[in-house]
Protein backbone atom coordinates (compact mmCIF):
# COMPACT_ATOMS: atom_id res chain seq x y z
CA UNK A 1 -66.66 69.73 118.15
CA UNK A 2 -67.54 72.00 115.15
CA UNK A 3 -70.31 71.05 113.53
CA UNK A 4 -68.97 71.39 110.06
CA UNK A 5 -65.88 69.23 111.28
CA UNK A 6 -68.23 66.65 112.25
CA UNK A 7 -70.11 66.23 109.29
CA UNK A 8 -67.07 66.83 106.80
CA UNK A 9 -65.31 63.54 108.83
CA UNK A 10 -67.94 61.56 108.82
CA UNK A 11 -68.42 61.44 105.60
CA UNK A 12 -64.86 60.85 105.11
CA UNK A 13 -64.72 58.07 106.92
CA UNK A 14 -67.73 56.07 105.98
CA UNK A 15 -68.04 53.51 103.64
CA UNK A 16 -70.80 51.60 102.06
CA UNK A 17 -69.23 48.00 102.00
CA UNK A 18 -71.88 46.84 104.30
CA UNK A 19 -74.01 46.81 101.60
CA UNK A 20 -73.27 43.93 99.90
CA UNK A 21 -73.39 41.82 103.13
CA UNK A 22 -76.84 43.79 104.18
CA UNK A 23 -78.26 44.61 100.61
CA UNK A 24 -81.21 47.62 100.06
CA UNK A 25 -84.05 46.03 98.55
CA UNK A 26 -85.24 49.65 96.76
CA UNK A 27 -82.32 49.79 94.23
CA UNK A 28 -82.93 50.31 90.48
CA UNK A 29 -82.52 47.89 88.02
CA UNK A 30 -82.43 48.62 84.27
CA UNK A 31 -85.14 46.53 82.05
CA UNK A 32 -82.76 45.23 79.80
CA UNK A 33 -81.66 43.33 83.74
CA UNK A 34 -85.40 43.11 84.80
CA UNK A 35 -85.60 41.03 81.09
CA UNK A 36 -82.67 38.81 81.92
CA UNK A 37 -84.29 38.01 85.56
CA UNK A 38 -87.82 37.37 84.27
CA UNK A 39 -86.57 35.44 81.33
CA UNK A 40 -83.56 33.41 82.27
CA UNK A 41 -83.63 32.89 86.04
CA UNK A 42 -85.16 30.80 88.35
CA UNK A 43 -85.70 34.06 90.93
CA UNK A 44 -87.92 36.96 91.18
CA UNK A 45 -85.92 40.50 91.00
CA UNK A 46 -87.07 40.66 94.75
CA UNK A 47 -85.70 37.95 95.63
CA UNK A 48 -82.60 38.81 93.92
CA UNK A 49 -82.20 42.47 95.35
CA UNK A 50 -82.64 40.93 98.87
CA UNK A 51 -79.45 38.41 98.78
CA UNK A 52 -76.21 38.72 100.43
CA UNK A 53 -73.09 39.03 97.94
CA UNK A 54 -70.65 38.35 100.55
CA UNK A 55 -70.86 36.55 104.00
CA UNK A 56 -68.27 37.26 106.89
CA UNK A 57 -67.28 33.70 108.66
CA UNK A 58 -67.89 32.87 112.25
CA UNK A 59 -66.00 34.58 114.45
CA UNK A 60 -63.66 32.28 116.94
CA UNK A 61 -62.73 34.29 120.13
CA UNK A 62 -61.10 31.84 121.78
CA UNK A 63 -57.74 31.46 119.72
CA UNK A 64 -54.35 33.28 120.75
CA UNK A 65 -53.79 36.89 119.85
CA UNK A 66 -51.05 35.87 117.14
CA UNK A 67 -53.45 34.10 115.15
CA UNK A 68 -55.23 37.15 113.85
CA UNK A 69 -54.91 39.75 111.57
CA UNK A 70 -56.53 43.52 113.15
CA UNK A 71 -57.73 46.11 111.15
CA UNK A 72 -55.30 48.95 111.54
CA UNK A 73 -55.34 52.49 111.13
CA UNK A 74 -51.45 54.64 110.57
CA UNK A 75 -51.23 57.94 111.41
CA UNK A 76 -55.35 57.91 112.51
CA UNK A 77 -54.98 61.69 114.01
CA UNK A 78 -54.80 62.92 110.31
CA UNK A 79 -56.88 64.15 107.98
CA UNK A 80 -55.34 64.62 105.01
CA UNK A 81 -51.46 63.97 103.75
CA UNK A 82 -48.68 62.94 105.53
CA UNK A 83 -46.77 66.52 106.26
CA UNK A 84 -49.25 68.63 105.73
CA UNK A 85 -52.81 69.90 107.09
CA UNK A 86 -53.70 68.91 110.66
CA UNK A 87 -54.83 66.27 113.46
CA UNK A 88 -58.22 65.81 114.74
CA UNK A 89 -59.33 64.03 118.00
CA UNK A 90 -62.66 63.19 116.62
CA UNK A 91 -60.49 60.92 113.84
CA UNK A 92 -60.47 58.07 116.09
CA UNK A 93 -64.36 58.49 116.65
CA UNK A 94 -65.02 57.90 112.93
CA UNK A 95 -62.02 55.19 112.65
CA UNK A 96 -63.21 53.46 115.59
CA UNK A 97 -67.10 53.16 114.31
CA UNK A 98 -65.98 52.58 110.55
CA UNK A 99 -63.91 49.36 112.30
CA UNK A 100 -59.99 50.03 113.10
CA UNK A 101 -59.13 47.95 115.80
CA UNK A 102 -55.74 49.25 116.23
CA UNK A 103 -55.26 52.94 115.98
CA UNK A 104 -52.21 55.55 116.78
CA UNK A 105 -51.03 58.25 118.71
CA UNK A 106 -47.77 60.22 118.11
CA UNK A 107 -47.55 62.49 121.66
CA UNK A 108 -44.90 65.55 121.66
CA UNK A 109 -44.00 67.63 124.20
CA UNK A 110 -46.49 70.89 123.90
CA UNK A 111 -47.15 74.55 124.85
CA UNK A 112 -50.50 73.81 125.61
CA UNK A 113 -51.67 73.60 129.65
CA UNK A 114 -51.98 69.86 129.34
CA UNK A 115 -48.59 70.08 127.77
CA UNK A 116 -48.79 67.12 125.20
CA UNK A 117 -49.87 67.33 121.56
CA UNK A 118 -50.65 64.66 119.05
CA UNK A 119 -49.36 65.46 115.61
CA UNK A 120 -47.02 64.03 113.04
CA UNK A 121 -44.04 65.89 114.21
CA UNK A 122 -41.10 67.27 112.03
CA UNK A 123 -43.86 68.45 109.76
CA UNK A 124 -46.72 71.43 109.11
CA UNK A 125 -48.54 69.71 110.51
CA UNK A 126 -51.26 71.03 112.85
CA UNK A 127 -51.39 68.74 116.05
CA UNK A 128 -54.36 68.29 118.85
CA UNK A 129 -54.80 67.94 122.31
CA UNK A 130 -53.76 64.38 123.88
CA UNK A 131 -56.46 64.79 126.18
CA UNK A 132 -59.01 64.94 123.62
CA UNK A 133 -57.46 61.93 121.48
CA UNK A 134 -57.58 59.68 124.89
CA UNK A 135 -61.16 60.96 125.55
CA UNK A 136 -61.95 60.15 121.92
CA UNK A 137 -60.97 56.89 121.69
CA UNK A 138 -62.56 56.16 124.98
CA UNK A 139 -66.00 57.13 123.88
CA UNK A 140 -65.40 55.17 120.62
CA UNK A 141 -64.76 52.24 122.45
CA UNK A 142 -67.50 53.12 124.86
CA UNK A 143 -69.66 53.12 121.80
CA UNK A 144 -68.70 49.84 120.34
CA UNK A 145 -70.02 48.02 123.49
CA UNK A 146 -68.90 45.64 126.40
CA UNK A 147 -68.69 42.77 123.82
CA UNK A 148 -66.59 44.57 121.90
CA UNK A 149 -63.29 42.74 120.62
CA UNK A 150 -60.08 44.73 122.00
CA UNK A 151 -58.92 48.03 120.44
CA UNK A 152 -55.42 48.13 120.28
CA UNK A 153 -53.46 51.76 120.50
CA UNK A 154 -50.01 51.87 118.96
CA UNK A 155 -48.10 55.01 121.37
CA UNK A 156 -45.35 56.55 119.59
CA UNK A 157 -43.91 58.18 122.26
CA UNK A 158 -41.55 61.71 121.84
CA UNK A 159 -41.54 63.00 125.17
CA UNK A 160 -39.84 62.80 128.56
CA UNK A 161 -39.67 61.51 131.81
CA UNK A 162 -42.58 64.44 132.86
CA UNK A 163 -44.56 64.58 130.05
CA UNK A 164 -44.55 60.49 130.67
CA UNK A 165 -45.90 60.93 133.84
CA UNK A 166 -48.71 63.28 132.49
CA UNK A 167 -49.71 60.87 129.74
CA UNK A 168 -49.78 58.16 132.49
CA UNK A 169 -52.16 59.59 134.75
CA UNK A 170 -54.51 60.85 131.96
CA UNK A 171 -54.34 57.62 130.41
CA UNK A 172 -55.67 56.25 133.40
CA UNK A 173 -58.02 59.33 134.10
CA UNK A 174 -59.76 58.86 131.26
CA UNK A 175 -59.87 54.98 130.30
CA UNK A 176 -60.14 54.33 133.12
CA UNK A 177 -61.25 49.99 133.76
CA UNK A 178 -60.96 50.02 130.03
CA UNK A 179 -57.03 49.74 129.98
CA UNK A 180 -55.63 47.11 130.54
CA UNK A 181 -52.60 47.51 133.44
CA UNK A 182 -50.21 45.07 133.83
CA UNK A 183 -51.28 40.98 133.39
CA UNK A 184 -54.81 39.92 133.36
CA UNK A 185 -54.11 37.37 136.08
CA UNK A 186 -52.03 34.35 136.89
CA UNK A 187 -53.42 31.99 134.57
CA UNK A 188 -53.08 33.87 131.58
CA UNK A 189 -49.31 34.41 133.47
CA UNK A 190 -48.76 30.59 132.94
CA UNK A 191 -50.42 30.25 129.74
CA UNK A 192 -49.30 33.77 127.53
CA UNK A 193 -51.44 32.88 124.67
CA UNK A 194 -54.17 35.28 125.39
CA UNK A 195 -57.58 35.39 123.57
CA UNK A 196 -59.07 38.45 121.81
CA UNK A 197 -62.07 36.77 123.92
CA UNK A 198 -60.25 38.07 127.51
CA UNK A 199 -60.17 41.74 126.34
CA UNK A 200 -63.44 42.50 125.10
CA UNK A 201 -64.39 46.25 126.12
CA UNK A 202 -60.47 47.07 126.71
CA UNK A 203 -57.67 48.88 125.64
CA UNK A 204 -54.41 47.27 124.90
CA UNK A 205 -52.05 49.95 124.40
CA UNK A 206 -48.56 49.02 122.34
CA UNK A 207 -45.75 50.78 124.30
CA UNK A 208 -42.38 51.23 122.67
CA UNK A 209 -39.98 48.52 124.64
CA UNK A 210 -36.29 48.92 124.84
CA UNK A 211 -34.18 45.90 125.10
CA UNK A 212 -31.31 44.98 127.56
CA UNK A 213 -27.91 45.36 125.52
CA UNK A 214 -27.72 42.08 124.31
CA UNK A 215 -30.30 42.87 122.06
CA UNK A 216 -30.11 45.14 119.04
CA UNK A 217 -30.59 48.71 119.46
CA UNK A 218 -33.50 50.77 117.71
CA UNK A 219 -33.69 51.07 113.57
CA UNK A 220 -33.82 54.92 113.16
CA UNK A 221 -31.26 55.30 110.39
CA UNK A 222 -33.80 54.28 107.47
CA UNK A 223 -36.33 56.29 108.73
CA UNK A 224 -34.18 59.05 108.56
CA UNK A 225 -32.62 58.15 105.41
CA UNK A 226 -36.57 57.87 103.93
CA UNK A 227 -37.41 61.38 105.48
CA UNK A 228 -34.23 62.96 103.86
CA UNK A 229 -35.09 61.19 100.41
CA UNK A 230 -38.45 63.62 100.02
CA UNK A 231 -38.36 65.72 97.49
CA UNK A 232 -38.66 69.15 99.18
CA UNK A 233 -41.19 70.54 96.43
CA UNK A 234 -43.40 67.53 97.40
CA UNK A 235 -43.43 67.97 101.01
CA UNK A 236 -46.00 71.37 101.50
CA UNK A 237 -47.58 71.16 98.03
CA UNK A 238 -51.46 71.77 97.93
CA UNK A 239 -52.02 72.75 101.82
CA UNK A 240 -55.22 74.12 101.23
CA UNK A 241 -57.70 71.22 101.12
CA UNK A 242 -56.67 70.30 104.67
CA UNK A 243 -56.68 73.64 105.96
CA UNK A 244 -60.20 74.19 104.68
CA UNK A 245 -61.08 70.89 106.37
CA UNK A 246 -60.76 71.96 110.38
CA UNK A 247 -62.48 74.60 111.48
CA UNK A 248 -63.01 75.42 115.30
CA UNK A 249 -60.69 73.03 117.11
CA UNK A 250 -57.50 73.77 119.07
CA UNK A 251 -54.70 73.38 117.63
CA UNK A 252 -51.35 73.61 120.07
CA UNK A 253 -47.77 72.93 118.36
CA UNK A 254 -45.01 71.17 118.97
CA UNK A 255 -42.94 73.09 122.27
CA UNK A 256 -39.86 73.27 119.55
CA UNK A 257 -35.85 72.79 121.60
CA UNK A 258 -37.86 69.96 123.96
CA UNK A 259 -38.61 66.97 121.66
CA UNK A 260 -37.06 63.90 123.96
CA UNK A 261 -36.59 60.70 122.83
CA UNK A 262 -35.31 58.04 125.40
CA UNK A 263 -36.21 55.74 128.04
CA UNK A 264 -39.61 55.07 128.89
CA UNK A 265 -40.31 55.51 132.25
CA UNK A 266 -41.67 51.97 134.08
CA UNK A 267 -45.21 53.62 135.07
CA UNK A 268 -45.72 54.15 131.15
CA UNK A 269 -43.89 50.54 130.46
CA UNK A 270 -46.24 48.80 132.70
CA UNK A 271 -49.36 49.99 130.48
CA UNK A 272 -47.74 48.01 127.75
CA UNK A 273 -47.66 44.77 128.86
CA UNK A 274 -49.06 42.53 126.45
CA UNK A 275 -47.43 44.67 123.45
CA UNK A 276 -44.20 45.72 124.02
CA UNK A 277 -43.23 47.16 121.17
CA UNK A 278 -39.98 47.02 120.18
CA UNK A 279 -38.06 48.12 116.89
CA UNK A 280 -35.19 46.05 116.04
CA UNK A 281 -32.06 46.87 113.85
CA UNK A 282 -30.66 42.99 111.49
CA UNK A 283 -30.87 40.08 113.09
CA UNK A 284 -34.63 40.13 115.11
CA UNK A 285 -36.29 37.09 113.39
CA UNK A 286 -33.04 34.69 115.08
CA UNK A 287 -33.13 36.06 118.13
CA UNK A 288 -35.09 34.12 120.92
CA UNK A 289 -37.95 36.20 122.26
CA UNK A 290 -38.52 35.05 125.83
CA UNK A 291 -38.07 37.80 128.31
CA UNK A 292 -39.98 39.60 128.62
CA UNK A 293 -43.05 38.14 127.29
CA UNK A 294 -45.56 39.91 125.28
CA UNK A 295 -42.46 41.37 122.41
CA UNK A 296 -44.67 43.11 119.65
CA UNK A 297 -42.35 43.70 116.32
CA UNK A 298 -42.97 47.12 115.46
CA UNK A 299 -40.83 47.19 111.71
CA UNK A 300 -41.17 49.27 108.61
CA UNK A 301 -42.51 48.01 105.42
CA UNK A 302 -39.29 48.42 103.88
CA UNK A 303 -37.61 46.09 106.47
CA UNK A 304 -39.83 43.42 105.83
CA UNK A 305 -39.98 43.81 102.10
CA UNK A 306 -35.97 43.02 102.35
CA UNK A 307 -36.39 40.08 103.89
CA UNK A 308 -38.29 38.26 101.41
CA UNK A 309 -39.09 36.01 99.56
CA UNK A 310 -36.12 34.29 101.40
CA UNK A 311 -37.39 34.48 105.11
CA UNK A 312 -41.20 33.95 104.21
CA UNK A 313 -41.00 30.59 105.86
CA UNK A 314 -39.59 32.08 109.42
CA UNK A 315 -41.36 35.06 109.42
CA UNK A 316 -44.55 33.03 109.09
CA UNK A 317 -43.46 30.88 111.89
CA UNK A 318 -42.38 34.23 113.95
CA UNK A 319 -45.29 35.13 113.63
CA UNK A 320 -46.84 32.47 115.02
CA UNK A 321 -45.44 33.38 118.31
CA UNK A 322 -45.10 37.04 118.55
CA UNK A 323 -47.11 39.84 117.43
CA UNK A 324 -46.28 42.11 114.42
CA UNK A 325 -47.01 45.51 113.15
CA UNK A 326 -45.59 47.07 109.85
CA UNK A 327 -45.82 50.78 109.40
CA UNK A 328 -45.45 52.71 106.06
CA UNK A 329 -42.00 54.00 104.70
CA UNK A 330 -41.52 57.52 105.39
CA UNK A 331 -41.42 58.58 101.89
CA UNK A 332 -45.47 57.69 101.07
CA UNK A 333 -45.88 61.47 101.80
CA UNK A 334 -49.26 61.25 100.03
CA UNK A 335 -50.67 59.19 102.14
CA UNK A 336 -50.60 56.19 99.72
CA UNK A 337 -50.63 52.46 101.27
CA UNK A 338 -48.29 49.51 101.24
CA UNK A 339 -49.33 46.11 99.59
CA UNK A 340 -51.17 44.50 102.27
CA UNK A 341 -51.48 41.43 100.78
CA UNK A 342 -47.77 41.21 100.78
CA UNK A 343 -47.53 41.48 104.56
CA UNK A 344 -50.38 38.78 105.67
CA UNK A 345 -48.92 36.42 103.92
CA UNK A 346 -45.99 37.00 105.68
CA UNK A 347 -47.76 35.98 108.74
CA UNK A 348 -48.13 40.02 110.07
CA UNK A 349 -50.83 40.77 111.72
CA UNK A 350 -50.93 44.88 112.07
CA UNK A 351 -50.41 46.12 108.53
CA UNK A 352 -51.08 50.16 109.26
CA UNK A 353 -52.57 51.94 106.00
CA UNK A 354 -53.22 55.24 105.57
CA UNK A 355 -57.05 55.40 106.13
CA UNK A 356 -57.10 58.67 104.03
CA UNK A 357 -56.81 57.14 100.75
CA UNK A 358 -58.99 54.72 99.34
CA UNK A 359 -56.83 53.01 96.81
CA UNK A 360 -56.29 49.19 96.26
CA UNK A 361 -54.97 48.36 99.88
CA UNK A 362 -58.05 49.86 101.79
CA UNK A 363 -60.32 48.25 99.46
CA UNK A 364 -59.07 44.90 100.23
CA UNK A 365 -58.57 45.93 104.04
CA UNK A 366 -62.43 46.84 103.71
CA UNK A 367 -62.98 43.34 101.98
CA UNK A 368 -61.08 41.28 104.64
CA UNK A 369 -62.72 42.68 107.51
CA UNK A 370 -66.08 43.84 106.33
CA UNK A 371 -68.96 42.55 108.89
CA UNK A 372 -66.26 41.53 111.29
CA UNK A 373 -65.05 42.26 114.32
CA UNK A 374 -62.41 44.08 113.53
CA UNK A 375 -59.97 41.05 113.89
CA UNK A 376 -59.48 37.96 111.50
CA UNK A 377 -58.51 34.55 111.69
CA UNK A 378 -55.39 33.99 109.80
CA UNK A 379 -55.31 31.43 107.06
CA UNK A 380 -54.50 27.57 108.39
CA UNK A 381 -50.72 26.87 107.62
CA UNK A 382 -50.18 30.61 109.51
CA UNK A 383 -51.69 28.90 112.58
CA UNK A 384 -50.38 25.62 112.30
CA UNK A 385 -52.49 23.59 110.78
CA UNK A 386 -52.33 21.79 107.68
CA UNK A 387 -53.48 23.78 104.64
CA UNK A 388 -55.75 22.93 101.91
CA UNK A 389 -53.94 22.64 98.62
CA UNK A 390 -56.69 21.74 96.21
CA UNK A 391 -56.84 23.21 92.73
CA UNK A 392 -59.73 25.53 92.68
CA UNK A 393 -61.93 26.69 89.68
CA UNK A 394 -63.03 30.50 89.62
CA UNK A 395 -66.15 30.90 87.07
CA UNK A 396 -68.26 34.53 87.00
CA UNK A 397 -70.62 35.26 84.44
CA UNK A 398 -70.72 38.94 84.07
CA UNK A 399 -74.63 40.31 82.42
CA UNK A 400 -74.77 43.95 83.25
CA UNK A 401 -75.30 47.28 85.59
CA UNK A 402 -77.64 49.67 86.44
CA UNK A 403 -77.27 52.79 87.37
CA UNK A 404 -73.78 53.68 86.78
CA UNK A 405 -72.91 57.27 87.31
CA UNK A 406 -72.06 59.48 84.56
CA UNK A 407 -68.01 60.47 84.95
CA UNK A 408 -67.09 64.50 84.68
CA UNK A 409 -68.44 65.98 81.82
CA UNK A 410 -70.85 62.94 80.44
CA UNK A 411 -73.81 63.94 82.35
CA UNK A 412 -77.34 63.21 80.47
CA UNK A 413 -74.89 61.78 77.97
CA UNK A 414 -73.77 58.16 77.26
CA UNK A 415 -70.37 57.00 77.58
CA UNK A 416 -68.10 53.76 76.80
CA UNK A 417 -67.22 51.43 80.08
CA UNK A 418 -65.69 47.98 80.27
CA UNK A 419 -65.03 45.84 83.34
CA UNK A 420 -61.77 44.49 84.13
CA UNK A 421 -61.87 41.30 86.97
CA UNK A 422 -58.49 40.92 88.84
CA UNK A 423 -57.76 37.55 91.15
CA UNK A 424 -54.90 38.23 93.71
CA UNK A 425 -53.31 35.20 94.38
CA UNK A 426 -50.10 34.07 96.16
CA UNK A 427 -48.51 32.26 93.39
CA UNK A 428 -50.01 34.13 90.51
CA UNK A 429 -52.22 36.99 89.41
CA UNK A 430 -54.98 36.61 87.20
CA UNK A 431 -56.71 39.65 85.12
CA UNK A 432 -59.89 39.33 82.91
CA UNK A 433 -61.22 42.35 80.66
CA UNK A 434 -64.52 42.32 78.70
CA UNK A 435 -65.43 44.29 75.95
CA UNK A 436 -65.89 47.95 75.60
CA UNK A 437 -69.74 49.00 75.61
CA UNK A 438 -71.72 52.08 75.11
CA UNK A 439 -73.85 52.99 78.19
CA UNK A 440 -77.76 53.31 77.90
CA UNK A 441 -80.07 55.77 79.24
CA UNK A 442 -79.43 56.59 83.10
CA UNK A 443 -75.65 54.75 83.23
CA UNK A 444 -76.64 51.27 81.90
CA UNK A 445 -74.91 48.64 79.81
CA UNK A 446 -74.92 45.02 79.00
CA UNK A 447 -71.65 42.54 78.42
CA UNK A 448 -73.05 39.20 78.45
CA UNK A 449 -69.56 37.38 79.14
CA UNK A 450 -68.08 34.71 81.32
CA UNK A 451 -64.73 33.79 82.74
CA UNK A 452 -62.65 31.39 84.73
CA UNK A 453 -59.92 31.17 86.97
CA UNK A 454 -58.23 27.85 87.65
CA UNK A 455 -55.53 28.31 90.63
CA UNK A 456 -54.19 26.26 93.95
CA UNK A 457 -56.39 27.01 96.85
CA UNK A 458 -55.28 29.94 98.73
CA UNK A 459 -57.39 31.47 101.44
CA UNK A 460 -55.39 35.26 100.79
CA UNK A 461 -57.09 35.14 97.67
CA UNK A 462 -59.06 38.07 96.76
CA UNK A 463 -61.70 39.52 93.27
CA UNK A 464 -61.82 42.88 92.79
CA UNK A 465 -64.09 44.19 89.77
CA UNK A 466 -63.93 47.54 88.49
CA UNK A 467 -66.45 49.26 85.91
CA UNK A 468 -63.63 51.73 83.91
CA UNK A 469 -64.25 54.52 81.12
CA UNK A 470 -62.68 53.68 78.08
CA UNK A 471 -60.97 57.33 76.83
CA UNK A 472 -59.78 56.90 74.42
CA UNK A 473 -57.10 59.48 74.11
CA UNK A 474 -57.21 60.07 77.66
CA UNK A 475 -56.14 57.46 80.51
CA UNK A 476 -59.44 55.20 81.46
CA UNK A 477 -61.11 56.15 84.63
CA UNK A 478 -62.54 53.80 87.10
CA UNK A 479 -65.81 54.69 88.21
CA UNK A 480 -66.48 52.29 90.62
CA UNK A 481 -64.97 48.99 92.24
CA UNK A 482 -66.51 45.77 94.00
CA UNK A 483 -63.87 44.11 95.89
CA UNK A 484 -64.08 40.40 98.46
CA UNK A 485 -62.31 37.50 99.69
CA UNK A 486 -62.95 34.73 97.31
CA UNK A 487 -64.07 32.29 100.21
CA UNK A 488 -66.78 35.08 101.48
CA UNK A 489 -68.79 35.18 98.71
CA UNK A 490 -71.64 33.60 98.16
CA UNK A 491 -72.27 31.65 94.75
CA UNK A 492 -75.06 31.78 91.84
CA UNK A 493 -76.58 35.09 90.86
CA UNK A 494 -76.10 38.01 92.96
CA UNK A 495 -76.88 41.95 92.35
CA UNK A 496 -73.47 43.01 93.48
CA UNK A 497 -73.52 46.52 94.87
CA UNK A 498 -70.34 48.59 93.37
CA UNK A 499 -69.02 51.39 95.24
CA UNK A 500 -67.42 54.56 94.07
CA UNK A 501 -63.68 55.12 94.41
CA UNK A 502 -64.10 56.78 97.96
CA UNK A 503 -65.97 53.56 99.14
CA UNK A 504 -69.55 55.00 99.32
CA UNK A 505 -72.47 53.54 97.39
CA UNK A 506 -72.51 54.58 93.66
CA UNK A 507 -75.91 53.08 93.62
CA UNK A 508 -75.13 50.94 90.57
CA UNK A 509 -76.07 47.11 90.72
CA UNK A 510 -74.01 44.74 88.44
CA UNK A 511 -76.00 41.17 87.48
CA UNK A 512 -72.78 38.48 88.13
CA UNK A 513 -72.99 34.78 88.74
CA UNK A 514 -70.02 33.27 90.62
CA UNK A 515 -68.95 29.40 90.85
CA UNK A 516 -66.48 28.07 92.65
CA UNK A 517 -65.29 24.65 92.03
């Protein structure tokens, strides 16, 4: 691997979330803070720096694989957009360690010796070897440990009956005891509700199922219909930025006039066997699942989105029993991500995102599953049990930050910020904006406000803070972003550690106190 490549990915892929569960004890604090510590708080500033914002819950292994959600990765090969730029084996490497738990791999029929190639096909795009993707993810899971909850690799598979029986063998080659072949053993047989707990250290792979012809056939007419819907001056705008990104690495291309698309063969079937994924056309959430076992929904966003709000209730319960996994529409060509809120609560449990962009949707992915495992219980009413519906009351004092960096262009100068709160909630929304301020010396600034939230208990619910430029006569920038489940963090004063909007450490420290009663 290129040395340059490595370095240029992994600092694309990390993030600093892990701070605020693990805090650095050296930050700076401004004195105007250091003043509100030593005067109005029971705490030393050491003290302070040294507490947790957020704490992850215990993690149950021992529960059925439906009643999680998994931290998924779409498209992982990529490095950049959607259509453009190219793949990279060491992708999964960096998705793996950062904390994906499901990942993908979109195999085409090649002109390379192995003759497979993992790209995003129909596209510019620049594909890799399948070999190297496999070997990849092997070492990533290698790396994670024994103890290591399951990674989960969704196959999209474009290739025929011989380049099935290639993938097979170097799926085995290379994996090795790691995959998982066929059932565990009789008693899970008997009892299909396996535990994340029984697949520690292994690879599940999803494998694309077709049903018998009593079932609905395959939904490919809206993913057509999305493709065809790009604007064509969109779809190879700004390829430079991904080119300049891979340097050194092979790069074989789709073998164009053999693309297949059919049945999969029952040596590459058998791989799949406790996620068969299967895309169904109208009608999937009446249909009895029963044979064969192990039916994984593999559905677009858009799909989903159409069933609701009217089907929340059975595709919660449908998801109590099968697995699910909602890709992106084809038109988010920039790599943009779905509202993942929208899809747990639906009871899904693979919501993919497009690990390339760190907008809203990957900050609350980060936020869900930060200090985890990779995998989540679900809330109680998704698994059954009896939910708590107490009213709950939100309260966060807001003092001031340190440190904030100086935007484009206000460097060694002060500027005006304001911090806008957000609750997302199930039944309702909540926003709260405090006045505009003039930053200090060396990015810092003072509010001295307070808020509350009153709302019905919901265990989706999630804060997200943002520090924001006001413009004036331009559109306000955000500068950086804090972002948690409401039932993770921890209450009274905290130093909450803001990240910048690519998820790294901005090094700025905002003064909050949260209540919850």
């Amino acid at each position: 691997m290129d040395a340059r490549l490595h370095a240029k990915l992994q600092e694309l892929y990390r993030v600093d979330f892990l701070q605020n569960v693990h805090p650095p004890k050296d930050e700076r604090l401004s004195s105007a803070i250091e003043e509100f510590i030593q005067t109005r708080l029971d705490i030393s500033k050491e003290e302070l720096l040294g507490l947790p914002v957020v704490s992850p819950p215990e993690w149950d292994d021992a529960q059925p694989l439906t009643h999680y959600f998994v931290s998924s990765s779409h498209n992982t090969y990529l490095l950049s957009r959607q259509l453009i730029g190219r793949a990279s084996a060491e992708s999964y490497t960096h998705a793996l360690s950062r904390g994906a738990r499901v990942v993908e791999i979109d195999v085409w029929p090649s002109s390379s010796p192995e003759g497979l190639v993992v790209t995003h096909g129909y596209t510019l795009t620049k594909g890799t070897s399948f070999r190297k993707v496999c070997e990849a993810i092997g070492a990533g899971v290698d790396a994670l440990g024994p103890d290591a909850w399951p990674v989960m690799v969704s196959l999209e598979c474009h290739v025929g009956p011989e380049g099935q029986v290639n993938m097979v063998n170097i799926l085995k080659d290379v994996w090795g005891e790691k995959l998982v072949v066929g059932k565990l053993n009789d008693s899970f047989e008997e009892n299909i509700k396996v535990p994340p707990k029984a697949l520690k250290g292994r690879i599940v792979l999803m494998v694309e199922y077709y049903a018998p012809s009593n079932f609905a056939e395959i939904e490919t007419k809206e993913a057509e219909a999305e493709t065809e819907a790009v604007d064509d001056s969109e779809r190879y705008e700004d390829t430079q930025p991904a080119e300049s990104v891979v340097e050194g690495e092979d790069l074989p291309e789709v073998l164009v006039g053999k693309v297949e698309r059919g049945k999969i063969s029952d040596e590459l079937a058998a791989l799949g066997y406790y996620a068969r994924s299967w895309k169904p056309s109208k009608g999937w959430l009446q249909q009895e699942l029963v044979d064969p076992r192990h039916i994984l929904i593999n559905i677009s966003e858009s799909s989903v989105t159409a069933l609701l709000p009217a089907q929340l209730d059975p595709l919660v319960e449908h998801g109590r029993r099968h697995l699910r996994r909602i890709f992106p529409k084809g038109t988010r060509i920039r790599s943009s991500n779905m509202d993942i809120l929208k899809f747990w609560r639906n009871g899904s449990h693979v919501v993919s995102l497009n690990w390339q962009t760190f907008d809203a949707p990957m900050q609350i992915n980060e936020a869900m599953f930060v200090g985890s495992p990779g995998w989540v219980l679900k809330p109680q009413y998704q698994r059954s049990l009896n939910p708590d519906m107490r009213k709950v009351r939100f309260r966060a004092e807001v003092v001031g930050i340190s440190s904030l960096p100086a935007p484009k262009g206000h460097e060694n100068n002060p500027f005006h910020v304001y911090v806008v709160a957000e609750l997302y909630h199930s039944q309702q929304d909540q926003t709260w904006r405090s006045k505009t301020v003039k930053t200090a010396d060396e990015g810092d600034a003072m509010w001295n406000e307070e808020f509350e939230w009153e709302y019905e208990n919901d265990e989706l619910a999630f804060v997200r803070l943002r520090i924001r430029q006001n413009r004036k006569l331009e559109k306000d920038l955000d500068l950086a972003v804090f972002c948690a489940r409401v039932d993770s963090l921890h209450q009274g004063w905290r130093l909450v550690h803001m990240m910048n909007m690519d998820g790294k450490s901005s090094g700025a420290t905002l003064l909050m106190k949260f209540g919850l009663h």
